[in-house]
Protein backbone atom coordinates (compact mmCIF):
# COMPACT_ATOMS: atom_id res chain seq x y z
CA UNK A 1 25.02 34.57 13.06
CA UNK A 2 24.66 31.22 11.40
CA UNK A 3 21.83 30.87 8.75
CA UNK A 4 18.96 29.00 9.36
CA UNK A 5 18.40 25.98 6.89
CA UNK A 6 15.42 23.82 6.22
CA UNK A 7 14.96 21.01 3.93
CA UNK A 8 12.10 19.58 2.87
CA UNK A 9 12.15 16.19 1.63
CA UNK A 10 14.69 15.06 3.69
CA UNK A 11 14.61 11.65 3.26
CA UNK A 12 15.33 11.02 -0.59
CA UNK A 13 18.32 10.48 -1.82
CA UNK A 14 19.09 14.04 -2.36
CA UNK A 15 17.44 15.51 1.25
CA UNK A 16 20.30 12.94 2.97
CA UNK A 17 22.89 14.58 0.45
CA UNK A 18 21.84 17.90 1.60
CA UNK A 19 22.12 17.03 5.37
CA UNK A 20 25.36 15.35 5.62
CA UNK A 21 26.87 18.59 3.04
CA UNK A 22 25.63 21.01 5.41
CA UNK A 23 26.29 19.29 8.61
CA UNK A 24 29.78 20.03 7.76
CA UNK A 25 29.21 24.07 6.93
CA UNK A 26 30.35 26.85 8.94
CA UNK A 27 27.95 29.39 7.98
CA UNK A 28 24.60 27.31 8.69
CA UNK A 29 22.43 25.38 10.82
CA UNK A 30 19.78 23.14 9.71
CA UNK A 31 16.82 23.79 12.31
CA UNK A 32 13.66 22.15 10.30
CA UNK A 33 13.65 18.52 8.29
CA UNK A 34 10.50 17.15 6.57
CA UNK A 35 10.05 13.80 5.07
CA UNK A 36 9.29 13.16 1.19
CA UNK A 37 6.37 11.27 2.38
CA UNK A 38 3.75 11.41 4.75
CA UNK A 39 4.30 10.41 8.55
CA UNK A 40 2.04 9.03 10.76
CA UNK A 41 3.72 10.65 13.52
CA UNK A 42 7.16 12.89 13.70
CA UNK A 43 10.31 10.72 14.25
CA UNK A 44 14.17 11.50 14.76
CA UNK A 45 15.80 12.15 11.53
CA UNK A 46 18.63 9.62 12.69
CA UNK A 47 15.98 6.99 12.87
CA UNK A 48 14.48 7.28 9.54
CA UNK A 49 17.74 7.53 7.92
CA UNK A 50 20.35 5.50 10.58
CA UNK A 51 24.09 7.08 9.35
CA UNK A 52 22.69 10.40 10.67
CA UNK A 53 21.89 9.15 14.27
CA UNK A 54 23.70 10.75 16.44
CA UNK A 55 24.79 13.91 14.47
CA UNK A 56 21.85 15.45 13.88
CA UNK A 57 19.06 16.12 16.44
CA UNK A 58 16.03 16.82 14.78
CA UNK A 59 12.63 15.17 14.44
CA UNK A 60 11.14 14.95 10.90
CA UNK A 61 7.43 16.22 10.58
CA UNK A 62 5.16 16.02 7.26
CA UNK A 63 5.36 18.83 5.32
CA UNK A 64 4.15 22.19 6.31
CA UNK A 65 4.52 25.68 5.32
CA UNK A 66 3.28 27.29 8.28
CA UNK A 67 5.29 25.75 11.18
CA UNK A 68 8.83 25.82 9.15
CA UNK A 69 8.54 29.58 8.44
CA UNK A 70 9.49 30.48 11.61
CA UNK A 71 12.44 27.93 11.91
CA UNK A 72 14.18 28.99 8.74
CA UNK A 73 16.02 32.13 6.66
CA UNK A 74 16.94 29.23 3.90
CA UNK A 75 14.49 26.26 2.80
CA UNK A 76 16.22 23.88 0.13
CA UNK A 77 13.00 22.13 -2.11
CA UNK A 78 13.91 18.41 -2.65
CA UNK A 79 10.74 17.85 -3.22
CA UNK A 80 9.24 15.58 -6.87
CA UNK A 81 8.11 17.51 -9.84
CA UNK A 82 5.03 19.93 -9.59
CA UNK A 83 4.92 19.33 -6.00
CA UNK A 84 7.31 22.55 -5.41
CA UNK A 85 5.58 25.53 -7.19
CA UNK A 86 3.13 26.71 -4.66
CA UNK A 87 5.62 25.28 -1.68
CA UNK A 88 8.28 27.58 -3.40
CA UNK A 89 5.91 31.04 -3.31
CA UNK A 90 4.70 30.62 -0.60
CA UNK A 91 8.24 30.42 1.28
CA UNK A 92 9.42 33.33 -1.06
CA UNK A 93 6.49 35.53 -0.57
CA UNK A 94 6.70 35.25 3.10
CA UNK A 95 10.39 36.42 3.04
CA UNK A 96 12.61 33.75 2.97
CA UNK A 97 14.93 32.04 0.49
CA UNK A 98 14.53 28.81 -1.55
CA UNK A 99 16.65 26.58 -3.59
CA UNK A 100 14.42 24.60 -5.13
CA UNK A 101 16.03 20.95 -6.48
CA UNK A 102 12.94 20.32 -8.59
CA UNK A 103 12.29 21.21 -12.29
CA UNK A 104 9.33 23.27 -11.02
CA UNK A 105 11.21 26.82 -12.01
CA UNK A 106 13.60 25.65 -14.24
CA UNK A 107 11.86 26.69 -17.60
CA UNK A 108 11.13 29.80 -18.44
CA UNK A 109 8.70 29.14 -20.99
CA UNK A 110 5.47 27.67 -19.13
CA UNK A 111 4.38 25.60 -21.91
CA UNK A 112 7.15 23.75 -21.69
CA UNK A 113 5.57 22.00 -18.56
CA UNK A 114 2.46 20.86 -20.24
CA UNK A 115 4.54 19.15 -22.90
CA UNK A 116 7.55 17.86 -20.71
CA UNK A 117 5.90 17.33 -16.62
CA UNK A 118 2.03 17.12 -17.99
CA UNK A 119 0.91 20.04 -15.91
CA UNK A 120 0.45 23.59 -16.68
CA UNK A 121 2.68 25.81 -14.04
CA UNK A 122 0.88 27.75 -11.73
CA UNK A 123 3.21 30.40 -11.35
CA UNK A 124 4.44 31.21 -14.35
CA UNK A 125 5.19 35.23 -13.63
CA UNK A 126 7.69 33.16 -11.19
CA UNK A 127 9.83 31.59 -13.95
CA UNK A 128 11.41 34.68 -14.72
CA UNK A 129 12.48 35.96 -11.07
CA UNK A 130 14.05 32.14 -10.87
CA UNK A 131 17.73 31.89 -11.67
CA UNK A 132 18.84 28.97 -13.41
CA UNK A 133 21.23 27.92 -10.93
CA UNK A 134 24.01 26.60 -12.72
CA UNK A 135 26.65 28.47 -10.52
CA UNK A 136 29.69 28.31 -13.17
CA UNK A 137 27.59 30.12 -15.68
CA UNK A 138 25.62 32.49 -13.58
CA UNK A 139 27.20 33.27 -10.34
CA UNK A 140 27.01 37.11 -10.90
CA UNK A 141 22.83 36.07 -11.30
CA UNK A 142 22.58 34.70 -8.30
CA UNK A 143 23.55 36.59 -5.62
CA UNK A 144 21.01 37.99 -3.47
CA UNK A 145 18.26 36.09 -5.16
CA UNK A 146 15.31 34.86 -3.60
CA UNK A 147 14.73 32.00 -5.80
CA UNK A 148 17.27 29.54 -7.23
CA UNK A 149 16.07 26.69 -9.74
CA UNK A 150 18.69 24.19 -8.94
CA UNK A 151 19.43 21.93 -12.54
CA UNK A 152 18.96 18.64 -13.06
CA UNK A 153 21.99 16.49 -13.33
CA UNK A 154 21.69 15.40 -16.80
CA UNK A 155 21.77 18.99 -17.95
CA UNK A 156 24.36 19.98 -15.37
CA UNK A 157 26.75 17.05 -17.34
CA UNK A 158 26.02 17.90 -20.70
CA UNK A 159 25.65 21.60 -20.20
CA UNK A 160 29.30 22.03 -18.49
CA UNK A 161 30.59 19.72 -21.36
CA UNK A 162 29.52 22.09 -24.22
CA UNK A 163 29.31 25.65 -22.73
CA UNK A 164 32.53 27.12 -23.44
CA UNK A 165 32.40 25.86 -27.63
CA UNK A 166 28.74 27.88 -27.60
CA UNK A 167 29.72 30.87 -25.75
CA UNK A 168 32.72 31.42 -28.06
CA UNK A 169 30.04 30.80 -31.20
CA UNK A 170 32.19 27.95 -32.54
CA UNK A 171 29.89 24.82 -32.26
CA UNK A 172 26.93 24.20 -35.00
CA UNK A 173 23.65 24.34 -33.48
CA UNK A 174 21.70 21.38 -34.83
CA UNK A 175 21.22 17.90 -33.97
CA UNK A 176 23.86 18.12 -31.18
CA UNK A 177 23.90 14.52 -29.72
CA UNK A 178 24.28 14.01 -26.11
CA UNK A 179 25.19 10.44 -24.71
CA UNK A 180 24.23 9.97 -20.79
CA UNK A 181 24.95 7.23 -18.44
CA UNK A 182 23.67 7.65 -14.83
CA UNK A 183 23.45 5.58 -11.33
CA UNK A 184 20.08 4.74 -10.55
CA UNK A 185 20.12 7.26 -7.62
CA UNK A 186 19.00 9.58 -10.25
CA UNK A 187 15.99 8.05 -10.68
CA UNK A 188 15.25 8.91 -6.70
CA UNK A 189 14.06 6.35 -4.31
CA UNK A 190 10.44 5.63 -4.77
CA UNK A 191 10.74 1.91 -5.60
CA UNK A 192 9.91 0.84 -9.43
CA UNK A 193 10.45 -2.49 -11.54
CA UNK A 194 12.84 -0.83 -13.76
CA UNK A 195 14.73 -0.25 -10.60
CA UNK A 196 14.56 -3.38 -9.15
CA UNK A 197 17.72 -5.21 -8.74
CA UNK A 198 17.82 -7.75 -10.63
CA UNK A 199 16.36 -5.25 -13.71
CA UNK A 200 19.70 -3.66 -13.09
CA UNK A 201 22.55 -5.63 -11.89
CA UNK A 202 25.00 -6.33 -14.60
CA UNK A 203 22.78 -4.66 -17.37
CA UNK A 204 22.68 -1.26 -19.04
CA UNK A 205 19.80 -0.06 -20.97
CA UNK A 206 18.34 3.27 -22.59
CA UNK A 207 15.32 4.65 -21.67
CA UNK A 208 12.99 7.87 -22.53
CA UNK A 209 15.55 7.90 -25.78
CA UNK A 210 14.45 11.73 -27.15
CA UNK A 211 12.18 12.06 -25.15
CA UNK A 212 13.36 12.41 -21.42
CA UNK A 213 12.11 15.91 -19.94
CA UNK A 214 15.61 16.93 -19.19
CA UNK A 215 15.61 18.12 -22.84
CA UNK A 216 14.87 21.59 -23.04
CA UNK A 217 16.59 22.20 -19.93
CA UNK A 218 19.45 21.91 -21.82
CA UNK A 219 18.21 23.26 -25.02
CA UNK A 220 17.25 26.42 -23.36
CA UNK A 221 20.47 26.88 -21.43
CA UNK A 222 22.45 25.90 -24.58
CA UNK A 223 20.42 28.27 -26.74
CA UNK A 224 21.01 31.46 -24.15
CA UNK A 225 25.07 30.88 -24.65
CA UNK A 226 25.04 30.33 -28.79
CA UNK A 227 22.27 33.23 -28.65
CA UNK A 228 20.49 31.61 -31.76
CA UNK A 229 18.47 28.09 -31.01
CA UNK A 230 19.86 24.48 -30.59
CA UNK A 231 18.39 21.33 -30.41
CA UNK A 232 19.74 18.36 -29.11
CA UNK A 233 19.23 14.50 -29.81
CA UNK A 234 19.97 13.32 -25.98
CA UNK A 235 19.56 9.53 -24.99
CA UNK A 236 19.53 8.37 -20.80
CA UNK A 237 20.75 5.48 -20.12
CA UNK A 238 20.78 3.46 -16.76
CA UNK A 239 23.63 1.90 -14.92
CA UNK A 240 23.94 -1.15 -13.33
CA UNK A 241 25.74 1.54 -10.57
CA UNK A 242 24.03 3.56 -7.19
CA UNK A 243 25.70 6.96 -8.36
CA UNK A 244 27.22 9.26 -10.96
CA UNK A 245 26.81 10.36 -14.69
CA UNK A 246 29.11 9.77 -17.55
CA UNK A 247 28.03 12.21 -20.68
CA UNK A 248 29.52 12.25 -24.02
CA UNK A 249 28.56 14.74 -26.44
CA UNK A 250 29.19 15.07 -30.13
CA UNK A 251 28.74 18.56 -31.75
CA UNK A 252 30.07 20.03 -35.19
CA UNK A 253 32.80 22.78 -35.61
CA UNK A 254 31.89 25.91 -37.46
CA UNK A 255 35.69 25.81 -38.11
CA UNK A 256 38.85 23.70 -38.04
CA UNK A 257 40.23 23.60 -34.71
CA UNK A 258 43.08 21.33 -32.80
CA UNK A 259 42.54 19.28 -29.34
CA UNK A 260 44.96 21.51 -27.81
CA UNK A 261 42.83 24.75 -28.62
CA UNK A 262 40.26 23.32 -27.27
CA UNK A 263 41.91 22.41 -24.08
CA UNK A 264 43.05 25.61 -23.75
CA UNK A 265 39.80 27.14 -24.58
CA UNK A 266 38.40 24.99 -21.72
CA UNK A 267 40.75 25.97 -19.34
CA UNK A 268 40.26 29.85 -19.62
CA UNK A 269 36.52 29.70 -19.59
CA UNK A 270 36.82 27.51 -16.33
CA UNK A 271 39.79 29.16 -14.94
CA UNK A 272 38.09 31.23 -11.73
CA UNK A 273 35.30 27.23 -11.04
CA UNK A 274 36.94 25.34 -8.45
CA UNK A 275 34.56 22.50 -9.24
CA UNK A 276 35.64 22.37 -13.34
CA UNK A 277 38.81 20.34 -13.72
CA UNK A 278 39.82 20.25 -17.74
CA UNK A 279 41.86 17.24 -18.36
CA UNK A 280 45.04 17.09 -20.60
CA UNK A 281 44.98 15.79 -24.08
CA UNK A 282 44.12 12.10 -23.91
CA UNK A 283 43.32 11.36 -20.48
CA UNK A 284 39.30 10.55 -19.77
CA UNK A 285 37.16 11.33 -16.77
CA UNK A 286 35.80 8.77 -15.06
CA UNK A 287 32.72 8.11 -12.25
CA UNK A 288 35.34 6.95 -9.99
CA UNK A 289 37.43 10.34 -9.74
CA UNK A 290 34.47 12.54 -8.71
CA UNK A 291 31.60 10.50 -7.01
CA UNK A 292 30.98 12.19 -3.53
CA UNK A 293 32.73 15.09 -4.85
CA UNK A 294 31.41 17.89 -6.15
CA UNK A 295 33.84 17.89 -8.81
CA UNK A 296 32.89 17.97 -12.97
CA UNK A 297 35.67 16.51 -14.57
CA UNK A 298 35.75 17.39 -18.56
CA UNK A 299 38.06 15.78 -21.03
CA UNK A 300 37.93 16.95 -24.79
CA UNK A 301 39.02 15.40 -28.36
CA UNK A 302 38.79 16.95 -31.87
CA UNK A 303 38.22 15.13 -34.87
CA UNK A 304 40.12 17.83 -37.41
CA UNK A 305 38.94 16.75 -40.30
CA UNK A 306 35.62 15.97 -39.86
CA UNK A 307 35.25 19.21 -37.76
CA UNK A 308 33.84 17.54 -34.58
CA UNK A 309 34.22 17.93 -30.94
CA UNK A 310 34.40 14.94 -28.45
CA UNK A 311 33.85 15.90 -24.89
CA UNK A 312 33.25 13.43 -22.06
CA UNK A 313 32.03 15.44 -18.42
CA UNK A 314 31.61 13.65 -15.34
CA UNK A 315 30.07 14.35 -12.45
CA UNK A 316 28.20 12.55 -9.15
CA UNK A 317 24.68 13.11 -10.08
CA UNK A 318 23.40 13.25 -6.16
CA UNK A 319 26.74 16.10 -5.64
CA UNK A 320 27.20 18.29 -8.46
CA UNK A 321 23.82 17.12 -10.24
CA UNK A 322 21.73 17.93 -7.13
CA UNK A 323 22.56 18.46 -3.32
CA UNK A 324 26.65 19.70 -3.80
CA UNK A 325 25.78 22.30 -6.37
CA UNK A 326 22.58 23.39 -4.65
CA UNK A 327 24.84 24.21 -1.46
CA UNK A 328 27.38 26.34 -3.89
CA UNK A 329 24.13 28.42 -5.17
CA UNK A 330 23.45 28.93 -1.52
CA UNK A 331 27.43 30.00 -1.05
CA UNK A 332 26.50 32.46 -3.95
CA UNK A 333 23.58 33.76 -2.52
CA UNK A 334 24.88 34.83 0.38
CA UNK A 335 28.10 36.14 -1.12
CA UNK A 336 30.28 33.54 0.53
CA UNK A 337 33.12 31.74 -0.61
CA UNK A 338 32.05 29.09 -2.94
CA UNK A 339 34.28 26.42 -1.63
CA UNK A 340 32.07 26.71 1.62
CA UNK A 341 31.18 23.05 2.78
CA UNK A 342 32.67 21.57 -0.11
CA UNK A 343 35.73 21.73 -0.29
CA UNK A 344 38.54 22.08 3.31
């Protein structure tokens, strides 16, 4: 029996990820869509967004709880920030499943969301039942869970980049700097001056430096693999591009290693994650090897001497920072092959 899918906030960038992902999985159906905004009246999901006409036969209603319930075993959240927490329990408490694509769950210390989303979390007994759903680290965690908090795609860069030097205890812990360059897809679809085209086209610029809210997202998951805390220096920047995230990350060496430990190191602690592919000394990833792929590509350099680690991750920030990697926690859930969807 296929599983029953609903997404809410279908029409964002991410919701139209979601749908064409899943319109190609064997093991689902998607049976309820809801817009990101209001409607003034329900209309066919291939007329509000045109490449799905045709392929999907659904009409898209405004959001509510009550009549997608019955439609659904799965609901994916791709909904904004703080809108999801009560959505999220709700669906949970009544039985049912939910990846949830927001930052609403992905803390687990609530007063993190005053400081970083300027709202205190109304759930916070909920943080802990959420599992940080960053499949390569956690797919043991997740399986069988009712609640997955899907990361953000800055932290799913930066994260992948630097796990395998903190779980092995040989990376310092302070001031780790973290160097991010994403589409502005990432910055969803609500429309914005700093967005505008001509803000963007043939220009690159920082923004939120230190202080984007992505932060201790990836302080916190850093901090669980070194077991002792880290802090990060971490500066977004915007490019002049619709999709994908180039991250470079500098961190210190407890101890003298070569490139071609750390390649090695990479490829054992990524051996069984389809999705990880370690590059070979000297050769780079770029955006245009994994956009619309769910694919993080990681290349690695050591500076000897000065006992410092280059890596450089790369992933499509709507794919494996959002919708692709949301559909692998679902794969996990369920106890299904993680390839599922994603990969023939």
């Amino acid at each position: 029996m296929l599983v029953r899918v609903g997404i809410l906030g279908a029409t964002g960038y991410v919701g139209e990820e979601l749908i064409e992902i899943l319109l190609a999985h064997p093991q689902v159906k998607i049976t309820a869509v809801t817009a990101s905004a209001n409607l003034e009246k329900e209309e066919p999901i291939g007329k509000l967004l045109p490449r799905l006409a045709g392929r999907l036969s659904l009409d898209c209603f405004t959001l509510d709880v009550e009549r997608i319930l019955p439609l659904v075993d799965v609901v994916f959240l791709a909904l904004p920030h703080t809108v999801s927490q009560d959505i999220a329990v709700a669906i949970v408490e009544a039985g049912k499943k939910v990846i949830d694509l927001s930052a609403d769950f992905r803390l687990k210390d609530p007063s993190l969301y005053e400081k970083w989303y300027h709202a205190p979390h109304n759930h916070p007994d909920y943080l802990e039942k959420a599992v940080y759903g960053l499949t390569e680290l956690n797919h043991a965690k997740i399986e069988g869970v009712e609640l997955v908090a899907n990361p953000g795609c800055y932290p799913t860069g930066a994260i992948l980049a630097l796990a395998p030097l903190f779980n092995k205890k040989l990376a310092t812990t302070h001031s780790v700097i973290i160097d991010a360059k994403s589409g502005a897809t990432g910055a969803g679809k609500k429309p914005s001056s700093f967005l505008h085209f001509p803000e963007i086209h043939g220009n690159l610029k920082a923004y939120k430096v230190n202080a984007h809210q992505h932060s201790p997202e990836i302080e916190q998951e850093l901090s669980e693999l070194a077991q002792e805390e880290v802090d990060v220096i971490f500066t977004p920047y915007l490019l002049p591009t619709d999709r994908g995230i180039l991250t470079t990350c500098y961190v210190g060496l407890k101890e003298r290693m070569e490139t071609n430990e750390a390649i090695a190191l990479y490829q054992l602690f990524y051996q069984n994650d389809p999705f990880v592919r370690i590059h070979p000394a000297g050769s780079w990833p770029e955006l245009a090897h994994v956009v619309r792929t769910n694919f993080c590509d990681i290349g690695i350099t050591i500076d000897a001497e000065r006992k410092v680690a280059i890596v450089i991750s790369a992933i499509d920030n709507l794919v494996k920072g959002a919708a692709g990697q949301a559909v692998q926690n679902l794969n996990c859930m369920h106890g299904w092959d993680e390839k599922l969807g994603l990969l023939p």
